[in-house]
N, C-alpha and C. Protein backbone atom coordinates (compact mmCIF):
# COMPACT_ATOMS: atom_id res chain seq x y z
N UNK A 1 114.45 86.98 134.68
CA UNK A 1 114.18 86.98 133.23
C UNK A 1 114.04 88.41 132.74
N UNK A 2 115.04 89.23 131.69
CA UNK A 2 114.98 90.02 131.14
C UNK A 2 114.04 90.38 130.02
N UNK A 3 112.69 91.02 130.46
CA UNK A 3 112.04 91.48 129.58
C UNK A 3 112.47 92.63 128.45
N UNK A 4 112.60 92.19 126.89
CA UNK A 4 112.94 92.80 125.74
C UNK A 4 111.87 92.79 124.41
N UNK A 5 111.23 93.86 124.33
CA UNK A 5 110.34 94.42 123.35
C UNK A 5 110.95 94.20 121.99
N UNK A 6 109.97 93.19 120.80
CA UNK A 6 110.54 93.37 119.31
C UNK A 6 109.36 94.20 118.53
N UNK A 7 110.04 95.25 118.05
CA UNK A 7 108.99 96.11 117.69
C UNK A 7 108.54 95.58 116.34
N UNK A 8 107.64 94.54 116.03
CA UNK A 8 107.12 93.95 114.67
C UNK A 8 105.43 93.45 115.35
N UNK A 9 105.13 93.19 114.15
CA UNK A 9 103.20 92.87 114.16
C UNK A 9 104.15 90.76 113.43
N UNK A 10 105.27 91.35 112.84
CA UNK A 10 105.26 89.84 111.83
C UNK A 10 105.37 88.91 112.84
N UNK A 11 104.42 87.68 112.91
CA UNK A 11 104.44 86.69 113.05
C UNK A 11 105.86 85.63 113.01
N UNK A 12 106.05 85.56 111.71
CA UNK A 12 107.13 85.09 111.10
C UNK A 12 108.92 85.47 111.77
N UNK A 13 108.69 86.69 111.63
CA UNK A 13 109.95 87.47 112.50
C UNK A 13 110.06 87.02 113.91
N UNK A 14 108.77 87.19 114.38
CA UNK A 14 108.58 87.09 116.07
C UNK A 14 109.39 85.29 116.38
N UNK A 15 108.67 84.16 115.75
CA UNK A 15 108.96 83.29 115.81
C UNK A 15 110.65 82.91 115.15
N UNK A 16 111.05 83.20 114.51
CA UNK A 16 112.40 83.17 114.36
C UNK A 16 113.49 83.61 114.96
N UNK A 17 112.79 85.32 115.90
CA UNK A 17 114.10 85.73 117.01
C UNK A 17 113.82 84.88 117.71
N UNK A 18 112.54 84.58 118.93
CA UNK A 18 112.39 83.94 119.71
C UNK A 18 113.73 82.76 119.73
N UNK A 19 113.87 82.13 118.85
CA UNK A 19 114.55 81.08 118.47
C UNK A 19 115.67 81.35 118.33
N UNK A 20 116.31 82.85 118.53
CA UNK A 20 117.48 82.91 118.19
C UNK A 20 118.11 84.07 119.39
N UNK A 21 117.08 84.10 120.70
CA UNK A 21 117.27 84.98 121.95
C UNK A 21 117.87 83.91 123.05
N UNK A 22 119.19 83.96 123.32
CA UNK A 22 119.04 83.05 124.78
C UNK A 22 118.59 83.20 125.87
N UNK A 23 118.97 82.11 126.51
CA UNK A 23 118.02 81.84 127.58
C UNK A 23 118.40 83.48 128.64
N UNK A 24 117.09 83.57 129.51
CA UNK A 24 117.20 84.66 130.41
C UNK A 24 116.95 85.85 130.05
N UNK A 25 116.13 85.46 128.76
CA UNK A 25 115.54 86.54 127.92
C UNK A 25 113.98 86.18 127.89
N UNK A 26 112.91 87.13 127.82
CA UNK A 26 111.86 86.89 127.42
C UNK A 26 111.12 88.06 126.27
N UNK A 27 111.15 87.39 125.39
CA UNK A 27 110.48 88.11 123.96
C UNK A 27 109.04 88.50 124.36
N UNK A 28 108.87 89.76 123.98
CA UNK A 28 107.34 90.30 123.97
C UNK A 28 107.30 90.84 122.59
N UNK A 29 106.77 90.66 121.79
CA UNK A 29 106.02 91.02 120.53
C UNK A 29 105.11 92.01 120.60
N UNK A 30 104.68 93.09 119.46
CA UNK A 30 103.51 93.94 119.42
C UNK A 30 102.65 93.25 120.03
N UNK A 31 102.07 92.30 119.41
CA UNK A 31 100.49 91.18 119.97
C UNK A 31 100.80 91.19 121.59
N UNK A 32 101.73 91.01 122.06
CA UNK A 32 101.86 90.61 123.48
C UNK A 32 101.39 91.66 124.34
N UNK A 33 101.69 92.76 123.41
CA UNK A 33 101.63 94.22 124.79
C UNK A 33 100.07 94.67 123.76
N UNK A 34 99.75 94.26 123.23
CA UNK A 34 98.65 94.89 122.46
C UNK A 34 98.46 96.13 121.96
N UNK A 35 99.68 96.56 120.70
CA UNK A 35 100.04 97.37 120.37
C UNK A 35 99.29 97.22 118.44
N UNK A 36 98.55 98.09 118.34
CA UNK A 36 97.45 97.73 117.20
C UNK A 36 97.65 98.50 115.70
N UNK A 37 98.43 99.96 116.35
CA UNK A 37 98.70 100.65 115.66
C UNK A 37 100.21 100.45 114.84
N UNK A 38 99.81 100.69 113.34
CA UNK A 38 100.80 101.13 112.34
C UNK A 38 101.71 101.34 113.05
N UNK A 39 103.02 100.98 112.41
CA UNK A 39 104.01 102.05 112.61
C UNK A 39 105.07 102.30 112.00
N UNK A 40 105.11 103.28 111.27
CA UNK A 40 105.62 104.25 110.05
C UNK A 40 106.62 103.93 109.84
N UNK A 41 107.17 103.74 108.38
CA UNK A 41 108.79 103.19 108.14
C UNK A 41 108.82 104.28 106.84
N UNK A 42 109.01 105.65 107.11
CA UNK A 42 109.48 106.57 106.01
C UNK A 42 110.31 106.95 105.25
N UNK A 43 111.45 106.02 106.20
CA UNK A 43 112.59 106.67 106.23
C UNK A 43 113.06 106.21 104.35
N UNK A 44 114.17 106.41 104.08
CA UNK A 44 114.74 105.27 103.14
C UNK A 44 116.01 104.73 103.44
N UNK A 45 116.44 104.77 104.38
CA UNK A 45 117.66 103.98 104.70
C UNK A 45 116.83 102.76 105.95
N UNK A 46 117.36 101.47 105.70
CA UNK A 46 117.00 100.62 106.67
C UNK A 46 117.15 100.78 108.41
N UNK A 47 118.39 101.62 108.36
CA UNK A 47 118.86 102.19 109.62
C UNK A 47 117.89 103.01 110.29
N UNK A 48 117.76 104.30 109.54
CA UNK A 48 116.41 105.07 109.52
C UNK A 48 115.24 104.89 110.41
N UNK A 49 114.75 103.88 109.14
CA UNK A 49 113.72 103.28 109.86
C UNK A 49 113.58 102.64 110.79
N UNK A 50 114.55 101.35 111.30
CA UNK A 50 115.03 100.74 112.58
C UNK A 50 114.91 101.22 113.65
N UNK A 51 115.70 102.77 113.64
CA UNK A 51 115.66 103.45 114.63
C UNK A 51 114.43 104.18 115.03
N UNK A 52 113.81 104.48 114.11
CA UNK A 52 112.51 105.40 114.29
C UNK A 52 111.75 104.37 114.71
N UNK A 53 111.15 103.12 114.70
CA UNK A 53 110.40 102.21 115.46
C UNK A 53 111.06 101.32 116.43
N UNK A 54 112.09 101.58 116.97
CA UNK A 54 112.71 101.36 118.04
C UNK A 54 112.47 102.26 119.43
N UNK A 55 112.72 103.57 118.36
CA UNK A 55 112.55 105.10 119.77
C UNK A 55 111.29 105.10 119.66
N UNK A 56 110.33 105.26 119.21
CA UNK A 56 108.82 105.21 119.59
C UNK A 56 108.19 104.32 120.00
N UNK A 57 108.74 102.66 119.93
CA UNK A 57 108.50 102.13 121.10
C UNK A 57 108.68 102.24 122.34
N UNK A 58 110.27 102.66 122.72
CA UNK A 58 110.72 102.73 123.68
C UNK A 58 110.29 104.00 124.84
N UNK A 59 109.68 104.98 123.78
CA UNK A 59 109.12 105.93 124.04
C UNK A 59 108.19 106.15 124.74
N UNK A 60 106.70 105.27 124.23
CA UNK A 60 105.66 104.27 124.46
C UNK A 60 105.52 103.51 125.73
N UNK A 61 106.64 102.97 125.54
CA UNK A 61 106.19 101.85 126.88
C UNK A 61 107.42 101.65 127.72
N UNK A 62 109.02 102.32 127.37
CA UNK A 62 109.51 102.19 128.59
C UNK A 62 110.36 100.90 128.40
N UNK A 63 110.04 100.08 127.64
CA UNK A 63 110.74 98.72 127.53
C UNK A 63 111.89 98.94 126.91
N UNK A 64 113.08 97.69 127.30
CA UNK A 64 114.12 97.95 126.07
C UNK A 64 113.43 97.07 125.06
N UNK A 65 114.17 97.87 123.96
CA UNK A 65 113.45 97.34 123.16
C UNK A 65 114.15 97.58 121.74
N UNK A 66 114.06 96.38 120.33
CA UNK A 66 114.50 96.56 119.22
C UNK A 66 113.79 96.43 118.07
N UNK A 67 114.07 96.72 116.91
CA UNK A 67 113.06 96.77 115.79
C UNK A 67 114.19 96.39 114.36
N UNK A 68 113.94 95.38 113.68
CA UNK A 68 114.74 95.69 112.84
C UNK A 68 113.83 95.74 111.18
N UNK A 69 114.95 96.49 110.33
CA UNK A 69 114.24 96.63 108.89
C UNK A 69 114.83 95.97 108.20
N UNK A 70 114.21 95.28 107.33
CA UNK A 70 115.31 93.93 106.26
C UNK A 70 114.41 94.70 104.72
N UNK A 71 115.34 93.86 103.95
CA UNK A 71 115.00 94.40 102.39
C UNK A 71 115.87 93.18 101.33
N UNK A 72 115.26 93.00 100.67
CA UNK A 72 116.45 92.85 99.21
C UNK A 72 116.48 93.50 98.20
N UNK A 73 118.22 93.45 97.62
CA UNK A 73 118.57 94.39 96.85
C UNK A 73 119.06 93.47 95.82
N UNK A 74 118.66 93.90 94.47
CA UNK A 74 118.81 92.95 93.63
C UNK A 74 119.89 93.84 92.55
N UNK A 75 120.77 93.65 92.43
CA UNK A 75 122.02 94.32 91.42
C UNK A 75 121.52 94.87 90.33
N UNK A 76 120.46 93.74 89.44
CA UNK A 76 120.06 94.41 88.00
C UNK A 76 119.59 95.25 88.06
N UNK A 77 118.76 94.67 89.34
CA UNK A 77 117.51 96.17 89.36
C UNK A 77 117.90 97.12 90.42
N UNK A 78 119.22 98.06 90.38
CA UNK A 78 119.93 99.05 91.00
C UNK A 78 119.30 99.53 92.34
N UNK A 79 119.62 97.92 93.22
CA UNK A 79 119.19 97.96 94.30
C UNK A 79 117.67 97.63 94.92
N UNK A 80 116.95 97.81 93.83
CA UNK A 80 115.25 97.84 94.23
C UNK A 80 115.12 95.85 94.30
N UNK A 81 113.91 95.73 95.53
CA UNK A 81 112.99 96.48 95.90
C UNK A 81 113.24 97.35 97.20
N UNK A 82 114.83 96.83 97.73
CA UNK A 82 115.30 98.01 98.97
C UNK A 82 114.38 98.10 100.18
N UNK A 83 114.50 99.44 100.88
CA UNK A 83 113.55 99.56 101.92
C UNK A 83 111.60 98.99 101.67
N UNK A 84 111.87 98.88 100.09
CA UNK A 84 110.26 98.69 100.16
C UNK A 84 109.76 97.21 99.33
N UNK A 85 110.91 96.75 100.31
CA UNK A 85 110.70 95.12 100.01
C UNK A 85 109.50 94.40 99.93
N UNK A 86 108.86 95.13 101.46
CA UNK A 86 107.41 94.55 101.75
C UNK A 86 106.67 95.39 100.94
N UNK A 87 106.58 96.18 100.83
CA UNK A 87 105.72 96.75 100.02
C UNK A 87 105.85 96.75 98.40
N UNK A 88 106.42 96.26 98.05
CA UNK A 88 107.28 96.04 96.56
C UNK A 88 105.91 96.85 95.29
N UNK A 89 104.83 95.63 95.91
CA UNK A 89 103.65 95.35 94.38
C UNK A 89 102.72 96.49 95.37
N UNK A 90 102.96 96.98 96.25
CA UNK A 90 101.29 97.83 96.88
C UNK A 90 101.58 97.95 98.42
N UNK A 91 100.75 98.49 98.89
CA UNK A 91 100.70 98.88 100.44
C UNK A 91 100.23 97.83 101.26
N UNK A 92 99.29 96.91 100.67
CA UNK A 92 98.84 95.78 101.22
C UNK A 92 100.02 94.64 101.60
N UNK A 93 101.32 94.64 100.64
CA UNK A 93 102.20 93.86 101.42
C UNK A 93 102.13 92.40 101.58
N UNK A 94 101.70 91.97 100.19
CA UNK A 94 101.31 91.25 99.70
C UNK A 94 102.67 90.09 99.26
N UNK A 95 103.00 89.36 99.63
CA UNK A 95 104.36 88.05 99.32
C UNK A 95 104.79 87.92 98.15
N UNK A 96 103.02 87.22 97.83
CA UNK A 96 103.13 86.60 96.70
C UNK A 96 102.83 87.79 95.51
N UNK A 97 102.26 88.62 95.74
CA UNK A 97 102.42 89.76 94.35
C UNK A 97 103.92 90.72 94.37
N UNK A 98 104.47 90.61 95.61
CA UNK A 98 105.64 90.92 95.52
C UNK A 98 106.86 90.06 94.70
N UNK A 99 106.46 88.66 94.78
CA UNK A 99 107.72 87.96 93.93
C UNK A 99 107.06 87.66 92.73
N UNK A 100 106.12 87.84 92.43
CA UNK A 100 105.49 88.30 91.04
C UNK A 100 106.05 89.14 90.06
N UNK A 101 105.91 90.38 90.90
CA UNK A 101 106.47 91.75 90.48
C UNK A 101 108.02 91.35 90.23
N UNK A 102 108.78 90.60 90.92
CA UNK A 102 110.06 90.88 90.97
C UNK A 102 110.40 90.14 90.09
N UNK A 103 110.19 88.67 89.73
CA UNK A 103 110.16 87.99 88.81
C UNK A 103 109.98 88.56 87.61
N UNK A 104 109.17 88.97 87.30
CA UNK A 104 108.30 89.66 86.32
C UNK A 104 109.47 90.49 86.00
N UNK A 105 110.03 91.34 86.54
CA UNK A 105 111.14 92.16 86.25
C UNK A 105 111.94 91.80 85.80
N UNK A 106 112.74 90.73 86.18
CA UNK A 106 113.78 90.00 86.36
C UNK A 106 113.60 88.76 84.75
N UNK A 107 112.73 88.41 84.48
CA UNK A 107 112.19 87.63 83.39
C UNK A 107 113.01 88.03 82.21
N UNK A 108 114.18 88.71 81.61
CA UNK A 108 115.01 88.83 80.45
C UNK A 108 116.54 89.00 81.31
N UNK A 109 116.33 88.81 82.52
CA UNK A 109 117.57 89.46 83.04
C UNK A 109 118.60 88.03 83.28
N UNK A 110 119.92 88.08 82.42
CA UNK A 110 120.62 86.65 83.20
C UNK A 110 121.75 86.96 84.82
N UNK A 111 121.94 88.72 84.70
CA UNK A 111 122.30 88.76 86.11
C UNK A 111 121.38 88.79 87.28
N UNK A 112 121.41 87.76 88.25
CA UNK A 112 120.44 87.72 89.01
C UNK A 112 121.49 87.90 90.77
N UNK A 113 122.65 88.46 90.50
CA UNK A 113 122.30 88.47 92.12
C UNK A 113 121.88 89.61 92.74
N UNK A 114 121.86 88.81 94.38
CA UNK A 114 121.29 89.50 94.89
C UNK A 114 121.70 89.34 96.22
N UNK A 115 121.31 90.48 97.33
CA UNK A 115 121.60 90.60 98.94
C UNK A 115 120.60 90.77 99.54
N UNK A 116 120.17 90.03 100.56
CA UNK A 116 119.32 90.19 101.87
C UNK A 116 120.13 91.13 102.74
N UNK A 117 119.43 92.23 103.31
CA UNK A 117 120.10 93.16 104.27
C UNK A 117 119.11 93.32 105.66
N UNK A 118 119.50 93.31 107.01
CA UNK A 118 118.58 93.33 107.84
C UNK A 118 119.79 94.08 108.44
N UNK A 119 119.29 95.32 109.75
CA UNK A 119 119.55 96.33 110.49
C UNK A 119 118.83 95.87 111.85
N UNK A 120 118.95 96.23 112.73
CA UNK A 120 118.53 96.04 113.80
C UNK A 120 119.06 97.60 115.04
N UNK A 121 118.22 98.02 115.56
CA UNK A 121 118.27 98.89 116.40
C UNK A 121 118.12 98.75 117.50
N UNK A 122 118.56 98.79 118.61
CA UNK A 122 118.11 98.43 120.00
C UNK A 122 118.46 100.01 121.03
N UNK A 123 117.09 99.98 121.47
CA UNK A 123 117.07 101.28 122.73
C UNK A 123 116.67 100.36 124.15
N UNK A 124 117.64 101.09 124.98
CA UNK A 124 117.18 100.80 126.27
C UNK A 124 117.78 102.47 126.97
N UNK A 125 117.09 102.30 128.32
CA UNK A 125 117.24 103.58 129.32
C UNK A 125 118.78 103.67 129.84
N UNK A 126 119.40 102.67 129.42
CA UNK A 126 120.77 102.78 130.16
C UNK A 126 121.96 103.05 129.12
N UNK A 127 121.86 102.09 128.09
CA UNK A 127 123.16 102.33 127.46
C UNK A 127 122.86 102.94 125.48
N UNK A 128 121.20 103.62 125.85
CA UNK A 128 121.10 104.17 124.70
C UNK A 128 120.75 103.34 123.68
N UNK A 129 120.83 104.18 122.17
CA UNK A 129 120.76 103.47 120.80
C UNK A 129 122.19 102.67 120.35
N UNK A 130 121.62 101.53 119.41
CA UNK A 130 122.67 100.74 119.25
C UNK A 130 122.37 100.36 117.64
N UNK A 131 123.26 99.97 116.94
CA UNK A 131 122.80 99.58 115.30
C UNK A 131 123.45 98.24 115.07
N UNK A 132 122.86 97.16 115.04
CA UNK A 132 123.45 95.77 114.18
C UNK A 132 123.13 95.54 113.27
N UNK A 133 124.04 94.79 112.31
CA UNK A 133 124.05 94.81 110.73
C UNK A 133 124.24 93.40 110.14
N UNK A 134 123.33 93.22 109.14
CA UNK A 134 123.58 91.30 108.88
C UNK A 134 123.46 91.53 107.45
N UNK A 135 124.50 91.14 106.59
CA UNK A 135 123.97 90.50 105.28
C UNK A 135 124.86 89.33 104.87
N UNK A 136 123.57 89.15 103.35
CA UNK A 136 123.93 87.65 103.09
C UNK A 136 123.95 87.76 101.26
N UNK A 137 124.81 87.23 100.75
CA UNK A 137 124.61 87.35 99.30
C UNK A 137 123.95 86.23 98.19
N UNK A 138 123.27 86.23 97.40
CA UNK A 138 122.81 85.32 96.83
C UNK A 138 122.83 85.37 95.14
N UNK A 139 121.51 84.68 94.81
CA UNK A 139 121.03 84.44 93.51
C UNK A 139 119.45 84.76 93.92
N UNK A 140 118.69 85.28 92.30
CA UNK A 140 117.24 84.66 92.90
C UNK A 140 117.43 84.02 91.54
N UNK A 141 115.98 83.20 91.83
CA UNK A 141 116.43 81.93 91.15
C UNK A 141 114.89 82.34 89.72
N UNK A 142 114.21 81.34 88.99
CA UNK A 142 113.23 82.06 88.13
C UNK A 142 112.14 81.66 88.72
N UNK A 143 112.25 80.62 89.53
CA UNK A 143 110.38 80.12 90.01
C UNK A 143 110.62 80.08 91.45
N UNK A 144 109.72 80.14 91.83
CA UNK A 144 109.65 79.50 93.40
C UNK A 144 110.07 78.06 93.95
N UNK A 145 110.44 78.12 95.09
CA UNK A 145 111.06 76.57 95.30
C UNK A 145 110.92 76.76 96.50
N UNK A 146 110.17 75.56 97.73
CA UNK A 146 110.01 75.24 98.96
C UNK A 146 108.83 76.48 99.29
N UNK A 147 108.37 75.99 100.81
CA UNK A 147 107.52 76.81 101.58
C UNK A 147 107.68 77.06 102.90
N UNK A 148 108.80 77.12 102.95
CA UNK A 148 109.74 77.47 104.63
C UNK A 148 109.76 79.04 104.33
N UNK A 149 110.06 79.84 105.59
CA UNK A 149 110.29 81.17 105.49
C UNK A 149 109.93 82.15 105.28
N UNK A 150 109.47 83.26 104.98
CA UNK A 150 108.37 83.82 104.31
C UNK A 150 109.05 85.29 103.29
N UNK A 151 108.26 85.75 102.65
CA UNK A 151 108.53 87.49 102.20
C UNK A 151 108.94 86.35 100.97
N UNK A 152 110.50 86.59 100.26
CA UNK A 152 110.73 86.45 99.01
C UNK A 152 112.20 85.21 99.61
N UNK A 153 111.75 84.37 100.94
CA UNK A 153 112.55 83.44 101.14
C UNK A 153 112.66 82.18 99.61
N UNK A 154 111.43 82.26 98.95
CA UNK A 154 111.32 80.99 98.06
C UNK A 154 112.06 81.50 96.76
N UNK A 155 112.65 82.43 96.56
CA UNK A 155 113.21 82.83 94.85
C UNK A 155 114.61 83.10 95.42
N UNK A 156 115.05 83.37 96.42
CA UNK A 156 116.27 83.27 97.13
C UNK A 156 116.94 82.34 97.59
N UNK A 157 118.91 82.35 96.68
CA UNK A 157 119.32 81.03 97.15
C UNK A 157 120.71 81.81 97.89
N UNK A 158 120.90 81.42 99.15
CA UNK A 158 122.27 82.16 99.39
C UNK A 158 123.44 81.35 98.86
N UNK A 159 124.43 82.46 98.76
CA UNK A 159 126.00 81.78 98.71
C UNK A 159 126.44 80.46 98.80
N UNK A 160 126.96 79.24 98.40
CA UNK A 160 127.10 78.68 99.23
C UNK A 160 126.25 77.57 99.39
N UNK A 161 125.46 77.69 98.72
CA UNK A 161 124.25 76.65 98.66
C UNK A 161 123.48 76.66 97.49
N UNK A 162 122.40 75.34 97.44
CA UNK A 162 121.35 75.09 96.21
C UNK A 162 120.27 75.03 96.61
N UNK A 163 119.83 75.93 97.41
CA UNK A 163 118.35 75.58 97.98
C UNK A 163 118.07 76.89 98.37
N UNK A 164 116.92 77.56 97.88
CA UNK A 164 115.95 79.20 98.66
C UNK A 164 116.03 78.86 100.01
N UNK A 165 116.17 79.72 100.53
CA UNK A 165 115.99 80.04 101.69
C UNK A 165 114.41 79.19 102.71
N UNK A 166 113.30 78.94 101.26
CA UNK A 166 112.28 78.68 101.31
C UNK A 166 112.34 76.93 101.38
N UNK A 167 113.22 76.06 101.02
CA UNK A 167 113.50 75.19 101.38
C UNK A 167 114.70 74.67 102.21
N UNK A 168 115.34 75.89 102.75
CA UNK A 168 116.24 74.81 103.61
C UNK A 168 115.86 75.03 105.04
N UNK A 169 116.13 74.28 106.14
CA UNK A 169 115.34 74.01 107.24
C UNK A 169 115.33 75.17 108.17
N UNK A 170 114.77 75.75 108.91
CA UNK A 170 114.82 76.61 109.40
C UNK A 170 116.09 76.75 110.92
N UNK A 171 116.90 75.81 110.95
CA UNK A 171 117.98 75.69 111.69
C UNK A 171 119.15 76.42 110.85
N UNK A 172 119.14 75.75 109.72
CA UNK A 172 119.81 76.37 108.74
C UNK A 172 119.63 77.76 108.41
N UNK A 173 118.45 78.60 108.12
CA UNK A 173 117.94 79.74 107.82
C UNK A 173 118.43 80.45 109.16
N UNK A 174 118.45 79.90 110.22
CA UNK A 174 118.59 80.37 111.74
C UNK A 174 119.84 81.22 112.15
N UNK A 175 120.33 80.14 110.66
CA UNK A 175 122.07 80.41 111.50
C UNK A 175 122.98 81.35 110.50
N UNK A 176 122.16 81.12 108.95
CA UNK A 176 123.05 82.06 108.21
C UNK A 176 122.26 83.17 107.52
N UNK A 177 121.19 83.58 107.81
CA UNK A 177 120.33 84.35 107.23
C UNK A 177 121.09 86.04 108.06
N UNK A 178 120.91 86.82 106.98
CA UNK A 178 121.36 88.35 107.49
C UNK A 178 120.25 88.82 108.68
N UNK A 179 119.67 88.51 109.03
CA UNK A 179 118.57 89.03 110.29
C UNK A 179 119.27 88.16 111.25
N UNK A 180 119.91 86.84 110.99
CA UNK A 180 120.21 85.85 112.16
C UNK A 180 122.22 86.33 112.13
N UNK A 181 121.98 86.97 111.16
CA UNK A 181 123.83 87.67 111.58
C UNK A 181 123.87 88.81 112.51
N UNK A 182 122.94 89.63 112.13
CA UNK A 182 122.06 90.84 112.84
C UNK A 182 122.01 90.54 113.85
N UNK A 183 121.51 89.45 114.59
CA UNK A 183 120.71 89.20 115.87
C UNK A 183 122.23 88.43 116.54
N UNK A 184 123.09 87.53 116.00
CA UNK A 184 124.10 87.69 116.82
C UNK A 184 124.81 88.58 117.73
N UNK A 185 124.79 89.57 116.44
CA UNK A 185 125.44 91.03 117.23
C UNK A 185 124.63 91.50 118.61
N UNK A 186 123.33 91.40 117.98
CA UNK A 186 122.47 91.93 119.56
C UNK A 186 123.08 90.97 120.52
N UNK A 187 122.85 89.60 120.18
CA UNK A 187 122.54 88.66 121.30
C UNK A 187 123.88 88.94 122.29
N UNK A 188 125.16 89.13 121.31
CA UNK A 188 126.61 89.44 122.12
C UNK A 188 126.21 90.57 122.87
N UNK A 189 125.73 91.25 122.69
CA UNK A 189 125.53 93.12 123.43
C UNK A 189 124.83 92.52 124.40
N UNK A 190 123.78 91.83 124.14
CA UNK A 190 122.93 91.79 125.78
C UNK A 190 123.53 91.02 126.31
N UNK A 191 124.29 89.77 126.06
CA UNK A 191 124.49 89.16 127.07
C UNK A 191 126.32 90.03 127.74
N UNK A 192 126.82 90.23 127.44
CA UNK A 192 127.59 91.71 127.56
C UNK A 192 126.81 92.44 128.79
N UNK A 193 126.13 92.94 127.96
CA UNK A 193 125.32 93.97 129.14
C UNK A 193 124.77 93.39 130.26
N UNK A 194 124.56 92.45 130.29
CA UNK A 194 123.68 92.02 131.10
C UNK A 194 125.20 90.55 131.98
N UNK A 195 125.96 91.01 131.86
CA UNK A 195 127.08 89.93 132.68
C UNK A 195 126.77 89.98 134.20
């Protein structure tokens, strides 16, 4: 069993790669290795940042290991909330004052689309840094709808469909969400690497 480090504290994240790592893999999470401390996303490109909490994990503890940065970019609003998705309304990182804020913005606007973008970085001791890339295009919609998913899954409807992200099942979310396009790419590399 190939031990592989995801450099996140999110809950939410943790439980969704898990679900999307095959077999002969074993996921360790921050919580797992008891890793307590912050860790800094300055950058402003998603890549950036990916990489910078990828190499200071890997740095740290030696593990391979990946980190990825997701965001949405909303057209009207020339790209924002971007790298500071989570942080949109404050530092606290707050969900629900984040789709507040965005709403709130968005409240005279009739162009509403929008893109989920997730990056993914992976370091290991052998074959180096690596960059995978997932997006997905949508709508946000004016209210919230469902309670699947988390961040700004409930005002988000992708391509292709009539339902946020926040109501459709998480098999579904599994398979076409830009973090789960992202994580294909890894999943091909390791199992690649690992033939």
């Amino acid at each position: 069993m190939k031990r592989i480090l995801f450099a996140s504290h999110n809950d939410h994240k943790v439980a969704e790669i898990r679900l999307m790592l095959p077999q002969g893999f074993s996921l360790l999470s921050l919580r797992d290795i008891n890793w307590t401390t912050d860790i800094p996303e300055p950058f402003e490109t998603y890549e950036e940042n990916a990489i910078a909490k990828a190499q200071l994990l890997f740095n740290q503890t030696g593990l391979s290991c990946f980190a990825d940065d997701s965001g949405l970019e909303v057209e009207a609003l020339d790209g924002r909330p971007g790298v500071f998705s989570a942080r949109y309304a404050g530092i606290e990182r707050d969900s629900q004052n984040n789709i507040k804020k965005l709403l709130s913005e968005l409240s005279d606007v009739p162009d509403r689309k929008a893109s989920f973008h997730s990056v993914i970085a992976y370091v290991d001791d052998i074959s180096g840094i690596h960059i995978f890339k997932g997006k997905v295009d949508g709508i946000i919609t004016k209210k919230q709808f469902g309670n699947g998913g988390f961040g700004y899954d409930p005002v988000f409807i992708p391509e292709g469909f009539h339902q946020t992200f926040g109501e459709l099942s998480e098999l579904v979310k599994n398979r076409i969400s830009h973090r789960a396009i992202a994580m294909k790419k890894l999943v091909s590399f390791l199992q690649f690497l690992n033939k």
